[in-house]
Every structure is written in structure tokens, then in C-alpha cells.
Protein backbone atom coordinates (compact mmCIF):
# COMPACT_ATOMS: atom_id res chain seq x y z
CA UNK A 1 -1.37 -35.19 -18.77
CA UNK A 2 -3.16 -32.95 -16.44
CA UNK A 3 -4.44 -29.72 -17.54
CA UNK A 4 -2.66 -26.59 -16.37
CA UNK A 5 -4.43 -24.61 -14.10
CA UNK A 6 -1.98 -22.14 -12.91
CA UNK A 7 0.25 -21.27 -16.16
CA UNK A 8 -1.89 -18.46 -16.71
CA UNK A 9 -1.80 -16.82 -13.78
CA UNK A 10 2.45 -17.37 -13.33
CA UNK A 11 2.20 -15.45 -16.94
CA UNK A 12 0.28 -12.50 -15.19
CA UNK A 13 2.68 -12.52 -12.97
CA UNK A 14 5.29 -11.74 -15.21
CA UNK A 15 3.87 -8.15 -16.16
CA UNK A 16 2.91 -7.51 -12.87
CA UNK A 17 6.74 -7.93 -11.25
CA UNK A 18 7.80 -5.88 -14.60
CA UNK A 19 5.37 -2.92 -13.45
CA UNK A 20 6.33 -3.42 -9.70
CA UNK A 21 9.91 -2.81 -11.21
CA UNK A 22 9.08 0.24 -12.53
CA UNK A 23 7.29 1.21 -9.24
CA UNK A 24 10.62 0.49 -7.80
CA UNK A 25 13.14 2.49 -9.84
CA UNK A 26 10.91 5.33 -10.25
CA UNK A 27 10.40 5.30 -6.21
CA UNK A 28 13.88 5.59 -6.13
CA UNK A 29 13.86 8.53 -8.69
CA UNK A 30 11.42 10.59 -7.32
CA UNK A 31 12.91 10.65 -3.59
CA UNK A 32 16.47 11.57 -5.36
CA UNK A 33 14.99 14.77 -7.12
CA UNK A 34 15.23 13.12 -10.37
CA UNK A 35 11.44 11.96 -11.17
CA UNK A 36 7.64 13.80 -10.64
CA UNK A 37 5.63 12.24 -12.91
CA UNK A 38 2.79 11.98 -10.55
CA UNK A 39 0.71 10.74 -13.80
CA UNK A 40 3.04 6.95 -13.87
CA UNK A 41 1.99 6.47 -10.28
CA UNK A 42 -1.54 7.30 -10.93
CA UNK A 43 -1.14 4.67 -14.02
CA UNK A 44 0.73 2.50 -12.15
CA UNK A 45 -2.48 2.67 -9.55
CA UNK A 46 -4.78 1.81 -12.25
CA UNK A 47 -2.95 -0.83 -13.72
CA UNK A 48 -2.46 -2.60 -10.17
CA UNK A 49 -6.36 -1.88 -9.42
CA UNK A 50 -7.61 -3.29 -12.67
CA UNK A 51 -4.93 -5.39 -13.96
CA UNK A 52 -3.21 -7.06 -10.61
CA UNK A 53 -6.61 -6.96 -8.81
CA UNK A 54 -9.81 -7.20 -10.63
CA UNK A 55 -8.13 -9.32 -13.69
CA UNK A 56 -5.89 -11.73 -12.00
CA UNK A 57 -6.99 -11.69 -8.39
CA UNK A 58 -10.28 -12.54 -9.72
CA UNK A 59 -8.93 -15.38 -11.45
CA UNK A 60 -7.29 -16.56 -7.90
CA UNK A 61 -10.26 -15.53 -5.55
CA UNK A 62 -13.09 -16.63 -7.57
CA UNK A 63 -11.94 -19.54 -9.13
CA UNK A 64 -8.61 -21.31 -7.80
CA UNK A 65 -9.42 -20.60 -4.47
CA UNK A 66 -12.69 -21.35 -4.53
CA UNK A 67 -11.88 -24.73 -5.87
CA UNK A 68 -9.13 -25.56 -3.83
CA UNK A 69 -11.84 -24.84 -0.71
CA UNK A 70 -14.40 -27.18 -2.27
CA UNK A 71 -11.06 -30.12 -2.46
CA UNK A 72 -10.49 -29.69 0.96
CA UNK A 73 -8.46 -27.16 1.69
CA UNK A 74 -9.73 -25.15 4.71
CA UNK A 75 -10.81 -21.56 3.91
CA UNK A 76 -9.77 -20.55 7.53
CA UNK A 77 -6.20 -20.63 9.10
CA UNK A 78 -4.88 -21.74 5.58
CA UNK A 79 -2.80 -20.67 2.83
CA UNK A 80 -5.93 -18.89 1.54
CA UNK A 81 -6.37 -16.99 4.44
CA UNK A 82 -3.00 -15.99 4.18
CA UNK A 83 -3.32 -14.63 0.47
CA UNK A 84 -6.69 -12.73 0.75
CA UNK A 85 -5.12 -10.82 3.29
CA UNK A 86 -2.38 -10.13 1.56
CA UNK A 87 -4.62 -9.12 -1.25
CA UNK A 88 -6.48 -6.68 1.08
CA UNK A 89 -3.28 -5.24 2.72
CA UNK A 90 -1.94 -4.58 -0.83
CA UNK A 91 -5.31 -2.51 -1.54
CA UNK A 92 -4.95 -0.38 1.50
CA UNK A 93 -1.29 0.71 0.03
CA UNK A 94 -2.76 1.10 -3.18
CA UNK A 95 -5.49 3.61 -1.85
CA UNK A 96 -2.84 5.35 0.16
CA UNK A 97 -0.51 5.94 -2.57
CA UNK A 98 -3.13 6.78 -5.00
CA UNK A 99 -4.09 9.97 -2.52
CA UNK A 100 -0.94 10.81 -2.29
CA UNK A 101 0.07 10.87 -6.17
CA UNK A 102 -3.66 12.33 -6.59
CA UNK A 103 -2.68 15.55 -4.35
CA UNK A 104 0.65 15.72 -5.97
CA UNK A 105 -0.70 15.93 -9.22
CA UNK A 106 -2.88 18.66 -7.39
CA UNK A 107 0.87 20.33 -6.51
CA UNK A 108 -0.01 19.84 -2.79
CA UNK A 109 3.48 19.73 -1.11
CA UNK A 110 5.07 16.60 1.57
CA UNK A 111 3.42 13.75 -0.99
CA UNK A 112 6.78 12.46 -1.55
CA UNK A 113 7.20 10.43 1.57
CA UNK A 114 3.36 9.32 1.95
CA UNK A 115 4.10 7.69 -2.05
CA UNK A 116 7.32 6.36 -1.57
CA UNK A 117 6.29 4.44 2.47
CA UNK A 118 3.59 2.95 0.27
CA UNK A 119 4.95 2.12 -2.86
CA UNK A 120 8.10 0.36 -0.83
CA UNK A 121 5.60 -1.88 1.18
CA UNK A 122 3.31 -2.74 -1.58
CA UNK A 123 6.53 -3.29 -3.08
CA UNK A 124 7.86 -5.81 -0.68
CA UNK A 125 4.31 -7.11 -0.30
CA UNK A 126 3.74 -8.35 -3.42
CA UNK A 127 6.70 -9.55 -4.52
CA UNK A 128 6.77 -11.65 -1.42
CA UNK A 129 2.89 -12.98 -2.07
CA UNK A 130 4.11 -13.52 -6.15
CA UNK A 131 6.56 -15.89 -4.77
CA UNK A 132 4.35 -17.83 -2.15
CA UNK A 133 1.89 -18.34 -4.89
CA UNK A 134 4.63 -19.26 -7.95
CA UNK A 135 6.28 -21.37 -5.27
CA UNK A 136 4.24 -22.89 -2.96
CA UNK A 137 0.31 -22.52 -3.60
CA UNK A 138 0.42 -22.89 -7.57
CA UNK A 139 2.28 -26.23 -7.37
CA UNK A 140 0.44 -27.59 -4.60
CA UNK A 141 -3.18 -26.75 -6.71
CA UNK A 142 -1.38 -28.56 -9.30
CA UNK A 143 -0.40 -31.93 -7.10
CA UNK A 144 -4.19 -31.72 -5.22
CA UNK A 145 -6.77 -30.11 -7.69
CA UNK A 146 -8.56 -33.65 -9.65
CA UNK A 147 -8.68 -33.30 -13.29
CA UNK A 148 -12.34 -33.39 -13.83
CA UNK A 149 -12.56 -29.75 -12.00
CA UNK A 150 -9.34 -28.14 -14.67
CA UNK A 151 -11.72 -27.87 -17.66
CA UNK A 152 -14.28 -25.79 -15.74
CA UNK A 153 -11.01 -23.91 -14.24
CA UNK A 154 -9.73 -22.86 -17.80
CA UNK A 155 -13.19 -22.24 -18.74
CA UNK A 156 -14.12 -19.87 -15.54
CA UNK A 157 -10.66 -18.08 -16.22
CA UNK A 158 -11.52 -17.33 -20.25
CA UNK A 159 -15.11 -15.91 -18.78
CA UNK A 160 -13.17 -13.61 -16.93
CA UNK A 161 -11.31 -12.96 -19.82
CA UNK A 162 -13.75 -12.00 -22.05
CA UNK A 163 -15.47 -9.84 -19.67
CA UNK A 164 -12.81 -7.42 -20.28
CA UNK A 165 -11.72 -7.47 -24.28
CA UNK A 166 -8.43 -5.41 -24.61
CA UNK A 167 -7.56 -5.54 -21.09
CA UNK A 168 -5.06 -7.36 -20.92
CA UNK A 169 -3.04 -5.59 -23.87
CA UNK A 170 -3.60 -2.40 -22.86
CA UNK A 171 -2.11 -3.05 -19.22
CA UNK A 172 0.73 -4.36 -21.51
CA UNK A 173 1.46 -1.52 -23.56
CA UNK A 174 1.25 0.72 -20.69
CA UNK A 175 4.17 -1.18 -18.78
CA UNK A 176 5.78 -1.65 -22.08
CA UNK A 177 5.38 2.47 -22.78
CA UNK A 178 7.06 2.96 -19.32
CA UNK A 179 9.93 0.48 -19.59
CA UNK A 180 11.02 2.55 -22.90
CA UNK A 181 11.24 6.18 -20.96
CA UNK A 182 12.84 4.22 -17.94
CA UNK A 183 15.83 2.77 -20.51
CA UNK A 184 15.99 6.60 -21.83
């Protein structure tokens, strides 16, 4: 039985879509009338920065990819390639929305459309790139990754881990929080 080496990150996932949901439907509020809590997207920013990004992308960039590389996947002109720029394009919508939710909290007028363009193509980005990953890349690190590199894989991700105690629940409470005054 070979150790699982992408469970935990399919998990992450999980919260991430839920939060990219709530992105979604409050998106759609806001450009009805019906929503301006600049405050969620500012939240949803920080949860995306430090949960999606520095907590699971770390997971992916420093460790999975890194060991698919040194199994002979190429770095260049690969799926890997592919998904770091992914990564990076989803940053650049992140900084672009944060701006915009930062000078609406600010009340500076016309932030509405600069939030929403954003939001809608990190949006489509990454639910697009959780999918390539879930479907393709996970399962193929499963089929080619040997077994005597899995132990050190589990053991790199709980490093990670533990270099942020709480993290993880926090980030979970916070989309949890959110889903309850969405279903209000």
C-alpha cells in the first residue's frame, strides 16, 4: 500500500472551493446592490494569501513539485510550469482585488467593477487549476512518485504544518462564519 501523498492537499482543496463559493455569490451580491461588505473581500484576500497560497501552495511548490522534478518530470514546458503560473496569475488578481476592496473600505467610489473583473477571473482560475491538480497532476504523482520519497513527503508537509499552529482552523472558522450569514 503506497503512502498517500496528495490526500492532504485534495482536503485543502475542499475549503478553498467552499471560500471561492462565497467569493462567487457575494460577487454576485455586491454588483446587484445587495452586498458591501468590503471587510469579507478583504478576509477573503487574507484567507486566499495565507491559507490557498503560503499554506497549501507551499505544500505543492516546495515539496510535491519539487519531488516530482527530482523523478523526472521536467521543470520546464511541463505540467509544473503550467501550475506555477497559474499560481502567479492568481496572485496578480489577488493584489488587484485587494486594492480595490482596500479603497472601498476607504469609501472611494467605481471599486465595484475593478473587485468583481478580479474576483470572476480568480474565480474561473482556480477552480480550473483545483481540477487539473485533483484530476490530472495528483493522480499522476501518485502512479510515478517511488515510495521511499512519501515518508519524507508527509513529513515535509507536517513541517509546514507546524510552522503555522492554528492556521489551518482559523481559515476554517472564517469560511465557516461566512457560509452562516450567506444561508441568512
Amino acid at each position: 500500500m503506497k503512502t498517500d501523498i496528495t490526500a492532504v492537499m485534495v482536503k485543502e482543496h475542499q475549503l478553498i472551493l467552499r471560500m471561492i463559493a462565497l467569493l462567487e455569490k457575494n460577487v454576485d451580491l455586491m454588483e446587484q446592490g445587495r452586498f458591501r461588505n468590503w471587510q469579507f473581500f478583504l478576509d477573503a484576500v487574507d484567507f486566499i494569501r495565507n491559507y490557498a497560497d503560503r499554506f497549501h501552495h507551499a505544500k505543492e511548490e516546495d515539496v510535491l513539485f519539487v519531488e516530482l522534478i527530482s523523478n523526472g518530470m521536467p521543470e520546464k514546458q511541463s505540467p509544473i510550469e503550467a501550475m506555477h503560473i497559474e499560481h502567479d496569475q492568481g496572485r496578480a488578481f489577488v493584489r488587484a482585488m485587494a486594492e480595490a476592496a482596500e479603497k472601498a473600505l476607504a469609501g472611494e467610489p467605481g471599486q465595484i467593477p475593478i473587485i468583481a473583473e478580479n474576483a470572476a477571473g480568480y474565480i474561473a482560475l482556480l477552480r480550473e487549476h483545483i481540477d487539473k491538480e485533483d484530476n490530472v497532476l495528483y493522480p499522476l504523482a501518485e502512479r510515478i512518485l517511488p515510495e521511499e520519497v512519501r515518508a519524507r513527503m508527509v513529513e515535509a508537509y507536517e513541517k509546514a504544518q507546524a510552522q503555522t499552529p492554528g492556521l489551518e482552523e482559523k481559515y476554517q472558522r472564517l469560511v465557516e462564519e461566512y457560509e452562516r450569514q450567506t444561508a441568512a
